[in-house]
Protein backbone atom coordinates (compact mmCIF):
# COMPACT_ATOMS: atom_id res chain seq x y z
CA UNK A 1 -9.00 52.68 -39.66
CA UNK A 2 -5.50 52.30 -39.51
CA UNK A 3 -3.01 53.05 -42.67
CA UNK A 4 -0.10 51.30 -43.48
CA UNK A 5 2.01 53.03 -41.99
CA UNK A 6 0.67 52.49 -37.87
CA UNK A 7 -1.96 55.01 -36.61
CA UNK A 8 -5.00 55.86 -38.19
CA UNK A 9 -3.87 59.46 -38.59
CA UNK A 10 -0.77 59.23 -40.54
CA UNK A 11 -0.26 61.22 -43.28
CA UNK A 12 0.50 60.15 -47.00
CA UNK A 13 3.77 58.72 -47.67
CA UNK A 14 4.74 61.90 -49.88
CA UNK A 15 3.66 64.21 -47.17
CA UNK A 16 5.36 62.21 -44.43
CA UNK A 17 8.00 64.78 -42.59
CA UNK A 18 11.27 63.61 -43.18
CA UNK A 19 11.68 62.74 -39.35
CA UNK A 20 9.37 60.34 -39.37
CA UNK A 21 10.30 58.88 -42.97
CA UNK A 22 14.15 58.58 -41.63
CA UNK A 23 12.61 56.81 -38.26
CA UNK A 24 10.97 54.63 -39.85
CA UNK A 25 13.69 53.23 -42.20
CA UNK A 26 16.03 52.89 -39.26
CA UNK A 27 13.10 51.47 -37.39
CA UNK A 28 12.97 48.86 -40.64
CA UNK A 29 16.49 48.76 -40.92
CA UNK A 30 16.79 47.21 -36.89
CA UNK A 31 14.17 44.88 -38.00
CA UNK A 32 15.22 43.40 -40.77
CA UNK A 33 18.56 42.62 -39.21
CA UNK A 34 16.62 40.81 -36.42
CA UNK A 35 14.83 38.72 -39.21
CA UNK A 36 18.00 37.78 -40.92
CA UNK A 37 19.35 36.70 -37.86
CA UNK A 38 16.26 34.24 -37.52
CA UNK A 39 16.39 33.52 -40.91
CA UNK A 40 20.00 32.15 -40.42
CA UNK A 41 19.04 30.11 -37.19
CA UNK A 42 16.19 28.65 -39.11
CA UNK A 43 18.55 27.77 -41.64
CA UNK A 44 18.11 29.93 -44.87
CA UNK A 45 21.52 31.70 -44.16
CA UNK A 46 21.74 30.36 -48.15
CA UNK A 47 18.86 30.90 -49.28
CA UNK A 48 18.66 33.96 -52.13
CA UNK A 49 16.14 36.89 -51.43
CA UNK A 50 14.23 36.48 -54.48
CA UNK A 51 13.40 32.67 -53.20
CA UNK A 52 12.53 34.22 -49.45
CA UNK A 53 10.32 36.37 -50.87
CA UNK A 54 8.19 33.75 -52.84
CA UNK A 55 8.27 31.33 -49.30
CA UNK A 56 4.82 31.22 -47.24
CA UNK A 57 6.00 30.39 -44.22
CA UNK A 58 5.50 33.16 -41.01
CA UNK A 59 9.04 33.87 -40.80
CA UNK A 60 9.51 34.51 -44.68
CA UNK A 61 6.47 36.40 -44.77
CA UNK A 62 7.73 38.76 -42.02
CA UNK A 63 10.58 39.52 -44.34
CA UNK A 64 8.64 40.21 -47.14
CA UNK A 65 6.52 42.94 -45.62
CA UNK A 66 9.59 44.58 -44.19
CA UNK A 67 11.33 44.52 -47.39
CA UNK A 68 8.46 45.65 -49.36
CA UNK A 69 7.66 48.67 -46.85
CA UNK A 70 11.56 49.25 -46.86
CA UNK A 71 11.63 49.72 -50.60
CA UNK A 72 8.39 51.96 -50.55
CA UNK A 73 10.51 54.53 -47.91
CA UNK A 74 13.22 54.47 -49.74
CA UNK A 75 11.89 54.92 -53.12
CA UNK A 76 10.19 57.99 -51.82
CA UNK A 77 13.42 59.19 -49.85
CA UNK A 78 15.70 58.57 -53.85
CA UNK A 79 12.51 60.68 -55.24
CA UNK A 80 12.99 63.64 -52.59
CA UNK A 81 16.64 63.60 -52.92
CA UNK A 82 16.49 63.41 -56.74
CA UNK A 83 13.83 66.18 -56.85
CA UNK A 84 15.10 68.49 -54.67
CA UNK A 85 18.36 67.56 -52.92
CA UNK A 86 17.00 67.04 -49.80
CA UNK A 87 14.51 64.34 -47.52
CA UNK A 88 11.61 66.95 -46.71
CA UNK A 89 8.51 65.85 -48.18
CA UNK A 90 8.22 67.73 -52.23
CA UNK A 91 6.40 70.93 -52.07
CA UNK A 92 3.80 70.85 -54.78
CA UNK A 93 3.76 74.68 -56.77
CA UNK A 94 0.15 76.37 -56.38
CA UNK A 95 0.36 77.11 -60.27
CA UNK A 96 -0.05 73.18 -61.02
């Protein structure tokens, strides 16, 4: 079975080493750059981000996984940060 997040192995999103989790945004980042570009050439230069997202078409749909896996890393990377100041996956206490 594979997880969201490629092979079948992956860990957790909150375990995910902070590597990987930084990759993977860049990795996100390249593509969703890529997508606007097509995006533009297939005319929805204009067209807000809240409207993309509701559109069924393959090309909008592409856009709307990226975004929604983009926010998902980065939610977890403002979590780590806010937690404890840095991107390494949060260390849960033995006493909890």
């Amino acid at each position: 079975m594979s997880g969201r997040w490629g092979a079948s192995d992956a860990k957790p999103l909150a375990e995910m080493p902070r590597a990987e989790l930084l990759r993977r945004i860049a990795k996100l980042d390249a593509e969703s750059s890529d997508l606007n570009k097509q995006l533009i050439q297939a005319g929805h230069g204009l067209t807000k981000i809240q409207d993309i997202l509701k559109m069924s078409d393959p090309l909008s749909q592409k856009y709307k996984k990226n975004h929604e896996e983009q926010m998902e890393l980065r939610a977890e990377r403002e979590h780590r940060m806010r937690y404890q100041g840095t991107e390494h996956p949060v260390k849960k206490s033995k006493w909890l």
